[in-house]
PDB file of N, CA and C in Angstrom:
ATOM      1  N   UNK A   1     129.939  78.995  87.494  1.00  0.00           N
ATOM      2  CA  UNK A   1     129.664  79.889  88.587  1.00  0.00           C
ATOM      3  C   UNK A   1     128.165  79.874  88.965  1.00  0.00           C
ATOM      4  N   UNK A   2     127.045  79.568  87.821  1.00  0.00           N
ATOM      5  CA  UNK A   2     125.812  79.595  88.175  1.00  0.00           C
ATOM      6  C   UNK A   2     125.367  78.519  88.891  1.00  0.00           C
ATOM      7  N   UNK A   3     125.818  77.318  88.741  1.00  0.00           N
ATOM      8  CA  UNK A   3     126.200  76.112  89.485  1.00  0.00           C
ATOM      9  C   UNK A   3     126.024  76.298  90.546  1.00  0.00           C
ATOM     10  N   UNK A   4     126.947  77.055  90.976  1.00  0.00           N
ATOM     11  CA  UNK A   4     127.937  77.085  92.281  1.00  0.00           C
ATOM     12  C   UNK A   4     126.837  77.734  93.101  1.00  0.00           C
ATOM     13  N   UNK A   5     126.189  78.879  92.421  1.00  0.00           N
ATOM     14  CA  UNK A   5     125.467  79.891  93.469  1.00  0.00           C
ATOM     15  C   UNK A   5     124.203  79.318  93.328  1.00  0.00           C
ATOM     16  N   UNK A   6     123.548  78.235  92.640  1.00  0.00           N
ATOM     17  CA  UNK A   6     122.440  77.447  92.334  1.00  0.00           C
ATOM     18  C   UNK A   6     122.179  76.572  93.842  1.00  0.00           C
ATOM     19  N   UNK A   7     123.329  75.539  94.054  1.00  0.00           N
ATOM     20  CA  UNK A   7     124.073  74.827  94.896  1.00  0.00           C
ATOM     21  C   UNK A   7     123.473  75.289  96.579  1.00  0.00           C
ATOM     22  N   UNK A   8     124.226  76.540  96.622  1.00  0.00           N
ATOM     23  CA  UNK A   8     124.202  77.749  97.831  1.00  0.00           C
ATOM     24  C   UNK A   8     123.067  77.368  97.867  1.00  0.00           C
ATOM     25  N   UNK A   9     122.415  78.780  97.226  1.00  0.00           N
ATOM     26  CA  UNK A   9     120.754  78.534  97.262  1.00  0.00           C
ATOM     27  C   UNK A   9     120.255  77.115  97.885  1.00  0.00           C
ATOM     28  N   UNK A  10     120.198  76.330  97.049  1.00  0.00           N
ATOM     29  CA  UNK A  10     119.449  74.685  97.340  1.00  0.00           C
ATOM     30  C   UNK A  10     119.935  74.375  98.574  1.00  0.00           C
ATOM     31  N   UNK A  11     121.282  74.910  99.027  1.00  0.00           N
ATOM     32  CA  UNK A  11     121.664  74.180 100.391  1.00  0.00           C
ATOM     33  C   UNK A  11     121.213  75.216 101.598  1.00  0.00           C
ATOM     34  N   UNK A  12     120.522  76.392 101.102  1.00  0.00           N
ATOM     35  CA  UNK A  12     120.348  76.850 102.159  1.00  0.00           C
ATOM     36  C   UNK A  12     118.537  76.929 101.950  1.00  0.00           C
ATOM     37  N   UNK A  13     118.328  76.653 101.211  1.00  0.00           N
ATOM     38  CA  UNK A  13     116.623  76.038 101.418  1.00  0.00           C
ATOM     39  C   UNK A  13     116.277  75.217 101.686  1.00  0.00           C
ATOM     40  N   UNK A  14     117.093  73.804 101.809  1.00  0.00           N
ATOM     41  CA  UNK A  14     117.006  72.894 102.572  1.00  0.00           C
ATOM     42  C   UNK A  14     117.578  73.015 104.067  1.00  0.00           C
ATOM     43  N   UNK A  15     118.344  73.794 104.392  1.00  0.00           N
ATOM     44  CA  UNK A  15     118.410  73.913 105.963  1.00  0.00           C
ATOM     45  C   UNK A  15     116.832  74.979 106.376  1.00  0.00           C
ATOM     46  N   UNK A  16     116.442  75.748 105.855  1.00  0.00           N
ATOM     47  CA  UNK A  16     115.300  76.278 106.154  1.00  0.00           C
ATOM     48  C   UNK A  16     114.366  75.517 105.730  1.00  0.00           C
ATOM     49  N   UNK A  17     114.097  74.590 105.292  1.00  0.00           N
ATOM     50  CA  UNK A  17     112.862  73.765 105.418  1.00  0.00           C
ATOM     51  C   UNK A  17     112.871  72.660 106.609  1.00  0.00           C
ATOM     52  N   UNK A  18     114.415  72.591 106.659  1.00  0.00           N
ATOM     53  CA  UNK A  18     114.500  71.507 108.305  1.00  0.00           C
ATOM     54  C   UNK A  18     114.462  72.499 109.448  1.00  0.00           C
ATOM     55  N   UNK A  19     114.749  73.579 109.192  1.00  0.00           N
ATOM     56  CA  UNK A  19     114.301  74.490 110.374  1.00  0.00           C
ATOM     57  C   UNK A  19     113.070  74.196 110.852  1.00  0.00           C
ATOM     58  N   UNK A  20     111.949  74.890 109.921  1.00  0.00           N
ATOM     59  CA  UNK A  20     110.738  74.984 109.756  1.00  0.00           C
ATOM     60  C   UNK A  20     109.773  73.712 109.972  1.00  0.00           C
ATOM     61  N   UNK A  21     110.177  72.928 109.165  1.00  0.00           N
ATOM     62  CA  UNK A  21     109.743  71.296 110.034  1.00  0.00           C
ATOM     63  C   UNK A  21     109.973  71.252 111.216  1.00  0.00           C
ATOM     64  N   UNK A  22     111.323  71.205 111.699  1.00  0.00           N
ATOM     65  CA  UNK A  22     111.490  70.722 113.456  1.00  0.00           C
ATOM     66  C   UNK A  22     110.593  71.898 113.769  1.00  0.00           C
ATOM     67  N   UNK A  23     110.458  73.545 113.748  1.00  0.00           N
ATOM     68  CA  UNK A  23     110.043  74.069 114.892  1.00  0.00           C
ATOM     69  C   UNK A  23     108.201  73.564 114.350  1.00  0.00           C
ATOM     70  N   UNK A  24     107.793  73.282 113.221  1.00  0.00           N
ATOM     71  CA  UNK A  24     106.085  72.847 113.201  1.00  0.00           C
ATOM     72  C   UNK A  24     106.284  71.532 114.112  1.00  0.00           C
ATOM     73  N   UNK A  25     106.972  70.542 114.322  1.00  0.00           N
ATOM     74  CA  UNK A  25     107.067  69.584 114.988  1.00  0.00           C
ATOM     75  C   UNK A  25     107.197  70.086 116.555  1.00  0.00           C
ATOM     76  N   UNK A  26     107.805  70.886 116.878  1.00  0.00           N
ATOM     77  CA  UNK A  26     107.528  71.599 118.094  1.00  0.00           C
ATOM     78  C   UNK A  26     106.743  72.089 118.649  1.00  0.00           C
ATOM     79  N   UNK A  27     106.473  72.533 117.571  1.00  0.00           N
ATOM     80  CA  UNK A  27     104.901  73.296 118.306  1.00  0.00           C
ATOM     81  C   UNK A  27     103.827  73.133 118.401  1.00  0.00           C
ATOM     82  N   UNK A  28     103.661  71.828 117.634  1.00  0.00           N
ATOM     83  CA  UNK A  28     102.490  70.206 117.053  1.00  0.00           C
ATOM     84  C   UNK A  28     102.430  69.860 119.062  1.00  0.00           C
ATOM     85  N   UNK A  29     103.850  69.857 119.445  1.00  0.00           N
ATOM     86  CA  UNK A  29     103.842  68.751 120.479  1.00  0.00           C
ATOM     87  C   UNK A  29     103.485  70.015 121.777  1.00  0.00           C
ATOM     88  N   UNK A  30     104.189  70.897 121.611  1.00  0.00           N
ATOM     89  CA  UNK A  30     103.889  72.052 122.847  1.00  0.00           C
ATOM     90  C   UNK A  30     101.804  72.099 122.869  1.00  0.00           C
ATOM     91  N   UNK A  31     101.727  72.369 121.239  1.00  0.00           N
ATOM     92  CA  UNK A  31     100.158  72.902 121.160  1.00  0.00           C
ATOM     93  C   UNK A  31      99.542  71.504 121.855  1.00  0.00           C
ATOM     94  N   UNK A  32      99.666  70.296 121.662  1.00  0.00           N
ATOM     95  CA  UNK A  32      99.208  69.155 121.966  1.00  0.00           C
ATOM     96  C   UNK A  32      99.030  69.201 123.529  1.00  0.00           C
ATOM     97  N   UNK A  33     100.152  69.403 124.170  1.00  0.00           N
ATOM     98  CA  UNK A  33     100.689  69.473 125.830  1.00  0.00           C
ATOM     99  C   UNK A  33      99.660  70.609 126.459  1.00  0.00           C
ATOM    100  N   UNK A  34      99.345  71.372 125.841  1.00  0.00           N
ATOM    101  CA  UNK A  34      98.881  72.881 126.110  1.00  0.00           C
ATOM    102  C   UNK A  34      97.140  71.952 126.736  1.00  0.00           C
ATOM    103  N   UNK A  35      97.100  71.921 125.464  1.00  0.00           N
ATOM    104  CA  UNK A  35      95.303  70.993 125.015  1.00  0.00           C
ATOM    105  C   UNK A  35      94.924  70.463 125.796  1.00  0.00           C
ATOM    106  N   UNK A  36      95.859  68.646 126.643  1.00  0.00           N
ATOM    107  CA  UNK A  36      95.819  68.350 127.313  1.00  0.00           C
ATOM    108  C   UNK A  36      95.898  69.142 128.585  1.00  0.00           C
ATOM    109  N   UNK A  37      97.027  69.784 129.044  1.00  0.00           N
ATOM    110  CA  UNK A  37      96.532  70.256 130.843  1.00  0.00           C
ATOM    111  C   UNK A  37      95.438  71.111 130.689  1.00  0.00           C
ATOM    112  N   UNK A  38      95.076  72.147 129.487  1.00  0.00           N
ATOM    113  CA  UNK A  38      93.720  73.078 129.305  1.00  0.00           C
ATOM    114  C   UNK A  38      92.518  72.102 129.941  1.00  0.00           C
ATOM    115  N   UNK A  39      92.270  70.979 128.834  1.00  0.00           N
ATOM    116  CA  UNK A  39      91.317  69.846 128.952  1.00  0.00           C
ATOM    117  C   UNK A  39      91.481  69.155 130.260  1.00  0.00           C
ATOM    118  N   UNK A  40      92.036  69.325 130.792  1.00  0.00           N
ATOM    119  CA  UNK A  40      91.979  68.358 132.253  1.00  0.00           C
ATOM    120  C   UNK A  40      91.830  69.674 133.502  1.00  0.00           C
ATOM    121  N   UNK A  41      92.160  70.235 133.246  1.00  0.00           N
ATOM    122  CA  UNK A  41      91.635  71.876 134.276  1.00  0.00           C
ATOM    123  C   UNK A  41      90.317  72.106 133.627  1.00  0.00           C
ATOM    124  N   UNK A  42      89.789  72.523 132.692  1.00  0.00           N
ATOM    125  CA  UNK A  42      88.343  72.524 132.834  1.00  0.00           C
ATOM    126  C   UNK A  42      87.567  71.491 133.042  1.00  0.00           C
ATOM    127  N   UNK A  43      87.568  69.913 133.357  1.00  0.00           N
ATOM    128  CA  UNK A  43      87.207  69.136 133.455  1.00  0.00           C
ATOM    129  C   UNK A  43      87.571  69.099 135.313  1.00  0.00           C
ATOM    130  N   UNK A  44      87.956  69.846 135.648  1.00  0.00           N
ATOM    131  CA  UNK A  44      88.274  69.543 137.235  1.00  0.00           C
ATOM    132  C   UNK A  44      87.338  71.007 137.661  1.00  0.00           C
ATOM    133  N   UNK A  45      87.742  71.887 136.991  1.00  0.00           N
ATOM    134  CA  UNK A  45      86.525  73.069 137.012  1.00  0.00           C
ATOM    135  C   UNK A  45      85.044  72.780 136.963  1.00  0.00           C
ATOM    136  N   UNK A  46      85.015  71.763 136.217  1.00  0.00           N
ATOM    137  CA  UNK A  46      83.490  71.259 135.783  1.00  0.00           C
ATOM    138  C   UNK A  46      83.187  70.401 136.947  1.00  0.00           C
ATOM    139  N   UNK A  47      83.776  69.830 137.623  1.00  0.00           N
ATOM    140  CA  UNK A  47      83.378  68.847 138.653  1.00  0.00           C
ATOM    141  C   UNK A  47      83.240  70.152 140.101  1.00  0.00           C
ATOM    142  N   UNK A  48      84.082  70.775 140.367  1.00  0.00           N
ATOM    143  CA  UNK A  48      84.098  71.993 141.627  1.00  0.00           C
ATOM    144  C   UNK A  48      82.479  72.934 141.072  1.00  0.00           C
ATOM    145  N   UNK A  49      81.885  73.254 140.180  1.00  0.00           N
ATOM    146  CA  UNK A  49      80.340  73.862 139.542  1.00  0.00           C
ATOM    147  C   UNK A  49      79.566  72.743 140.398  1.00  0.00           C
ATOM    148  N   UNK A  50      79.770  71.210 139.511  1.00  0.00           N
ATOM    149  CA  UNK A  50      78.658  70.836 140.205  1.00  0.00           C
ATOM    150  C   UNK A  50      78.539  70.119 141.295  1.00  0.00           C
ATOM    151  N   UNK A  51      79.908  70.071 142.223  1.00  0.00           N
ATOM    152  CA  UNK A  51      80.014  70.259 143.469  1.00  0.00           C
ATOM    153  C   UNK A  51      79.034  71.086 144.066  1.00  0.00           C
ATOM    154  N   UNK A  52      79.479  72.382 143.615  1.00  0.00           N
ATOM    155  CA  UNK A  52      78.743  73.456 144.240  1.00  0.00           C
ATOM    156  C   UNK A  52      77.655  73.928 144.218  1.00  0.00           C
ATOM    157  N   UNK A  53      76.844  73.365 143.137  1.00  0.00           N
ATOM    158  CA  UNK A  53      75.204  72.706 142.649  1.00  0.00           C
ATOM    159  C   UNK A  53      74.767  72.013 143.789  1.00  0.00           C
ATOM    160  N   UNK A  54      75.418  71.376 144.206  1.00  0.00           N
ATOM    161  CA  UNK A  54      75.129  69.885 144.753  1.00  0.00           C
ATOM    162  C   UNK A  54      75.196  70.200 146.267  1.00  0.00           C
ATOM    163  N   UNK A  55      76.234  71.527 146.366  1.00  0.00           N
ATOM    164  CA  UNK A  55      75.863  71.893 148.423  1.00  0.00           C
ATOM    165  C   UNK A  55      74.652  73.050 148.440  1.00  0.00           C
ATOM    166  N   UNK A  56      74.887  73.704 147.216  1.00  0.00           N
ATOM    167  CA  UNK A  56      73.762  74.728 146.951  1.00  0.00           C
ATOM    168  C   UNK A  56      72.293  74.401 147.555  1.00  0.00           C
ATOM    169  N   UNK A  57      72.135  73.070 146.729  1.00  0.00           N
ATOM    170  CA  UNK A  57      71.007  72.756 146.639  1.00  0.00           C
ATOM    171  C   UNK A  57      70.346  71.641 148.486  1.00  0.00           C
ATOM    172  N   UNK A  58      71.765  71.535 148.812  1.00  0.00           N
ATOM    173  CA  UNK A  58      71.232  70.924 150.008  1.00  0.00           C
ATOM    174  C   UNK A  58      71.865  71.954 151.171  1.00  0.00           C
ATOM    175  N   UNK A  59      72.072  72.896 150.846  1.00  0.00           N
ATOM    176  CA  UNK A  59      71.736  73.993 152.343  1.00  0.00           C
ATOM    177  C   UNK A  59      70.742  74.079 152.644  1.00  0.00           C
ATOM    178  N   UNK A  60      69.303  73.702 152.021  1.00  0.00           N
ATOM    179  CA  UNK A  60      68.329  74.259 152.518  1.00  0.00           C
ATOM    180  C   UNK A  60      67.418  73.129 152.444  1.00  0.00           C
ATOM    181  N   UNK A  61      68.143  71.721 152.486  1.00  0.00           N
ATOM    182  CA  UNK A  61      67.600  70.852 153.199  1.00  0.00           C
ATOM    183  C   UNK A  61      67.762  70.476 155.017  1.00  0.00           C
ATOM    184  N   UNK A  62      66.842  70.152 155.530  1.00  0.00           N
ATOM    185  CA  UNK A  62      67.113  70.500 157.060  1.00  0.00           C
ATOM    186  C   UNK A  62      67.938  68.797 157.508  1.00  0.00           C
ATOM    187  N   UNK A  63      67.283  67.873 156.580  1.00  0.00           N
ATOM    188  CA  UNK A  63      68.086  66.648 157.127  1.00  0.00           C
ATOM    189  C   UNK A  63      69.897  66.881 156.736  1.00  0.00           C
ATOM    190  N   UNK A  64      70.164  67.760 155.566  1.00  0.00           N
ATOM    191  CA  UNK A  64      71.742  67.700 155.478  1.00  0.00           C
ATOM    192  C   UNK A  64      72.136  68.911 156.479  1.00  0.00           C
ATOM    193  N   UNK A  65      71.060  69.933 156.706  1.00  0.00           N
ATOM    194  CA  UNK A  65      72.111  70.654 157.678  1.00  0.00           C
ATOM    195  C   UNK A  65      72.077  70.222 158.911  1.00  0.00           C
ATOM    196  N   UNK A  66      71.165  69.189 159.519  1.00  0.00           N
ATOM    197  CA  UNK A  66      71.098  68.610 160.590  1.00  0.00           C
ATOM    198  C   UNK A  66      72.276  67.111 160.771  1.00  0.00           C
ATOM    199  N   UNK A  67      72.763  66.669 159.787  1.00  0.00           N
ATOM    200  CA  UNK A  67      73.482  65.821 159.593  1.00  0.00           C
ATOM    201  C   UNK A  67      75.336  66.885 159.266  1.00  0.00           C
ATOM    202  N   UNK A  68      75.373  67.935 159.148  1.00  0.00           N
ATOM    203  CA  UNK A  68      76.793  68.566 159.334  1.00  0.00           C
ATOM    204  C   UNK A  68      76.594  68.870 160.400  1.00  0.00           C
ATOM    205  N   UNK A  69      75.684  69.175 161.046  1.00  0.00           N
ATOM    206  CA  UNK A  69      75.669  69.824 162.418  1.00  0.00           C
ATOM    207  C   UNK A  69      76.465  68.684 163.509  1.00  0.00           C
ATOM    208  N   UNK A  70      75.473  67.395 163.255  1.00  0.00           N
ATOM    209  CA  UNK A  70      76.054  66.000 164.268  1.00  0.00           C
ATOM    210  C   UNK A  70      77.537  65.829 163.586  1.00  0.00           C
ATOM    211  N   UNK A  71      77.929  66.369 162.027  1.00  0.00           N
ATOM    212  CA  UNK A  71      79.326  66.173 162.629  1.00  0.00           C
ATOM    213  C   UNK A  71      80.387  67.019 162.355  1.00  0.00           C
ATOM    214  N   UNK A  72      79.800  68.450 163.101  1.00  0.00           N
ATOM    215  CA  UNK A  72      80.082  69.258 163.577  1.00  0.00           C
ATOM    216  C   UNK A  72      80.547  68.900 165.426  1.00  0.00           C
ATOM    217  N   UNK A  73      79.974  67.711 165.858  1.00  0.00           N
ATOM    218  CA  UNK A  73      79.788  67.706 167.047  1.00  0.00           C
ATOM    219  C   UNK A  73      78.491  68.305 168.063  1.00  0.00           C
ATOM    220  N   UNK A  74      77.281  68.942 167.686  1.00  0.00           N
ATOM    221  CA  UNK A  74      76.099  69.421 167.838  1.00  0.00           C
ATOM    222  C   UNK A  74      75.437  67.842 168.160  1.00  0.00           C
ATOM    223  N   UNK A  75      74.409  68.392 169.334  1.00  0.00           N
ATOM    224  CA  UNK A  75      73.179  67.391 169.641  1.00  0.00           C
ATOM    225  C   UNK A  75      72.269  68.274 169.625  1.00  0.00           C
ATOM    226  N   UNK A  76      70.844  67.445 169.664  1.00  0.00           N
ATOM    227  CA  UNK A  76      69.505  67.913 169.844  1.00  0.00           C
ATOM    228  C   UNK A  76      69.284  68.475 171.063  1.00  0.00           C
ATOM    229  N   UNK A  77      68.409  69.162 171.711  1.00  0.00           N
ATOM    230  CA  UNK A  77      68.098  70.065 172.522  1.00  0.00           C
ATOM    231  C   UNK A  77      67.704  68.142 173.470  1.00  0.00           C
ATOM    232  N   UNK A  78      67.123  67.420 172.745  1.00  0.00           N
ATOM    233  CA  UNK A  78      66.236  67.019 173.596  1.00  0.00           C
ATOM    234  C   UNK A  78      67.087  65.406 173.887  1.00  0.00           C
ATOM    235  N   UNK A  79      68.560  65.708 173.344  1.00  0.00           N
ATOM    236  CA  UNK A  79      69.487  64.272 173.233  1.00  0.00           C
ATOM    237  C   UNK A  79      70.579  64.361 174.299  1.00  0.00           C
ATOM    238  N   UNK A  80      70.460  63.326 175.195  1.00  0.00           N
ATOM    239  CA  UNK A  80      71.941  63.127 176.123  1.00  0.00           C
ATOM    240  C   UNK A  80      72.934  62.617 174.888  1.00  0.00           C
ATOM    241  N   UNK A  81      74.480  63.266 175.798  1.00  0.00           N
ATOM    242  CA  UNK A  81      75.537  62.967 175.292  1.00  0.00           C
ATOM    243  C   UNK A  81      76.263  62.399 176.046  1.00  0.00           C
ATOM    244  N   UNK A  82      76.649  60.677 175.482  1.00  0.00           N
ATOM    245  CA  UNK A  82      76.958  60.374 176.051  1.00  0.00           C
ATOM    246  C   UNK A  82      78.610  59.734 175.369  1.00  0.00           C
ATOM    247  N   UNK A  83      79.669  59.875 176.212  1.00  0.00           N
ATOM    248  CA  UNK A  83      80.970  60.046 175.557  1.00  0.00           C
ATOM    249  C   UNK A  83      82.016  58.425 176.392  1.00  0.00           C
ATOM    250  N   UNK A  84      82.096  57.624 174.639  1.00  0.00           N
ATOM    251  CA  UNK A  84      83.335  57.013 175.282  1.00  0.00           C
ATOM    252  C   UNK A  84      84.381  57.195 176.058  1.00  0.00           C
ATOM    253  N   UNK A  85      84.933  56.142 176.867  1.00  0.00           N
ATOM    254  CA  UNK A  85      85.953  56.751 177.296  1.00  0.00           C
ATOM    255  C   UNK A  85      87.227  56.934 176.327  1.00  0.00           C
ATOM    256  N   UNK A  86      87.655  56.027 175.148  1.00  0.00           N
ATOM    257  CA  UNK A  86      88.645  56.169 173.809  1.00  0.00           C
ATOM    258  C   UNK A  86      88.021  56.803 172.879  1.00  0.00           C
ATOM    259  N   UNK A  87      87.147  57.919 172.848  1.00  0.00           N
ATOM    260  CA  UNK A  87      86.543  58.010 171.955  1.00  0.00           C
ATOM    261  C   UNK A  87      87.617  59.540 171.404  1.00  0.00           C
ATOM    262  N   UNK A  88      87.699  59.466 170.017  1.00  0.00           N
ATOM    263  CA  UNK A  88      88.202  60.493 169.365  1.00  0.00           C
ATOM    264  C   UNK A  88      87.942  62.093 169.893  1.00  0.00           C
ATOM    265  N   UNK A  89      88.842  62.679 169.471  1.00  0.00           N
ATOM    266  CA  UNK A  89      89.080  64.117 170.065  1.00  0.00           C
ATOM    267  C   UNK A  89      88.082  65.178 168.999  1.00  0.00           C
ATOM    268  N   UNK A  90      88.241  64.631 167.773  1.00  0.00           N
ATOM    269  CA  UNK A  90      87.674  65.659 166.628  1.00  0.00           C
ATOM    270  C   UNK A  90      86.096  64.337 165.833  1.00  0.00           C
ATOM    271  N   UNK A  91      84.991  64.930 166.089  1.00  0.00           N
ATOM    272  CA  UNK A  91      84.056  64.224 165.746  1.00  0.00           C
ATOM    273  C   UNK A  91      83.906  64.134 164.552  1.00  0.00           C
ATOM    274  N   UNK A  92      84.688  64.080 163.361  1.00  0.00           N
ATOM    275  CA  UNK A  92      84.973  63.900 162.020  1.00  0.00           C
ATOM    276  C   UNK A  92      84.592  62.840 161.295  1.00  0.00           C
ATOM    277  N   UNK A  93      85.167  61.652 162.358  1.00  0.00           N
ATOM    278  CA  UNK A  93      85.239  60.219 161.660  1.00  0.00           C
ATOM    279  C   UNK A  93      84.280  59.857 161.556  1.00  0.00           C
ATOM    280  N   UNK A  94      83.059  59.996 162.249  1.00  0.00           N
ATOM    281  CA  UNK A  94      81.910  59.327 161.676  1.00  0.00           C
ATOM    282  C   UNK A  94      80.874  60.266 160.199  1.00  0.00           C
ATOM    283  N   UNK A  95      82.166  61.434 160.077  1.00  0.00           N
ATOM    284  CA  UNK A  95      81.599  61.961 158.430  1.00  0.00           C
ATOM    285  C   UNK A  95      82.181  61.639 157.678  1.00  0.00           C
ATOM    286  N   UNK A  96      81.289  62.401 156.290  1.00  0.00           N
ATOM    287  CA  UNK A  96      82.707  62.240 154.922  1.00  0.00           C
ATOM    288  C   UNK A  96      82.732  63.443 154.638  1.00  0.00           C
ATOM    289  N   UNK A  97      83.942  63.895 154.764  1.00  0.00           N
ATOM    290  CA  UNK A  97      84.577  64.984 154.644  1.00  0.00           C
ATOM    291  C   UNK A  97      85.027  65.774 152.148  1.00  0.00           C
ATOM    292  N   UNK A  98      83.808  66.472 152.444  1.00  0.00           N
ATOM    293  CA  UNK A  98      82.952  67.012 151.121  1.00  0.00           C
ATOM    294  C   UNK A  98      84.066  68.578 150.697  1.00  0.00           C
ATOM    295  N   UNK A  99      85.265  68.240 150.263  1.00  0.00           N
ATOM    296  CA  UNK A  99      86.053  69.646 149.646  1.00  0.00           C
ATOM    297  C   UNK A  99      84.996  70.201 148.877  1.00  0.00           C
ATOM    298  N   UNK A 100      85.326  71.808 149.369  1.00  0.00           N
ATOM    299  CA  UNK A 100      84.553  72.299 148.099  1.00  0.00           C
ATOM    300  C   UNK A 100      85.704  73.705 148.260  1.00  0.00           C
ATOM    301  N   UNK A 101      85.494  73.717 146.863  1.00  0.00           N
ATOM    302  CA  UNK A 101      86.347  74.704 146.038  1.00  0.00           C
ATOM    303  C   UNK A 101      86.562  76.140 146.585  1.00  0.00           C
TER     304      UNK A 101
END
């Protein structure tokens, strides 16, 4: 009979140690998954900062706000405008278009 309930026991500590393995194996791979998208969102966070370093610091240069202005579509006080006849509707294309966060 001590056998028997020895047996039990052992067979049910080995299903709780395969429990316990698969869910540490689970949560090895969830915690892993987590890490990665964490690590790739602050690394996209880190680039939108010094984006924003980087317009910060040229608002209050007059050649970059004079260069959004032209493509803004803006001329100089003292510049004719003079317009293709195929020429685009939105004066964009001759910028590069700078997302910021």
């Amino acid at each position: 009979m001590t056998l028997m309930i020895a047996s039990v026991l052992l067979g049910l500590g080995i299903v709780q140690l395969t429990f316990h393995l698969g869910h540490t194996v689970y949560r090895s791979f969830t915690w892993l998954q987590d890490t990665r998208q964490t690590s790739a969102r602050v690394q996209a966070l880190q680039r939108d900062v010094n984006m924003l370093h980087d317009a910060e610091k040229a608002a209050s240069d007059p050649a970059y706000l004079e260069q959004l202005a032209r493509c803004q579509g803006f001329v100089g006080q003292k510049e004719q405008v003079i317009v293709a006849p195929n020429a685009p509707t939105t004066p964009s294309e001759n910028c590069q278009v700078i997302r910021l966060p």
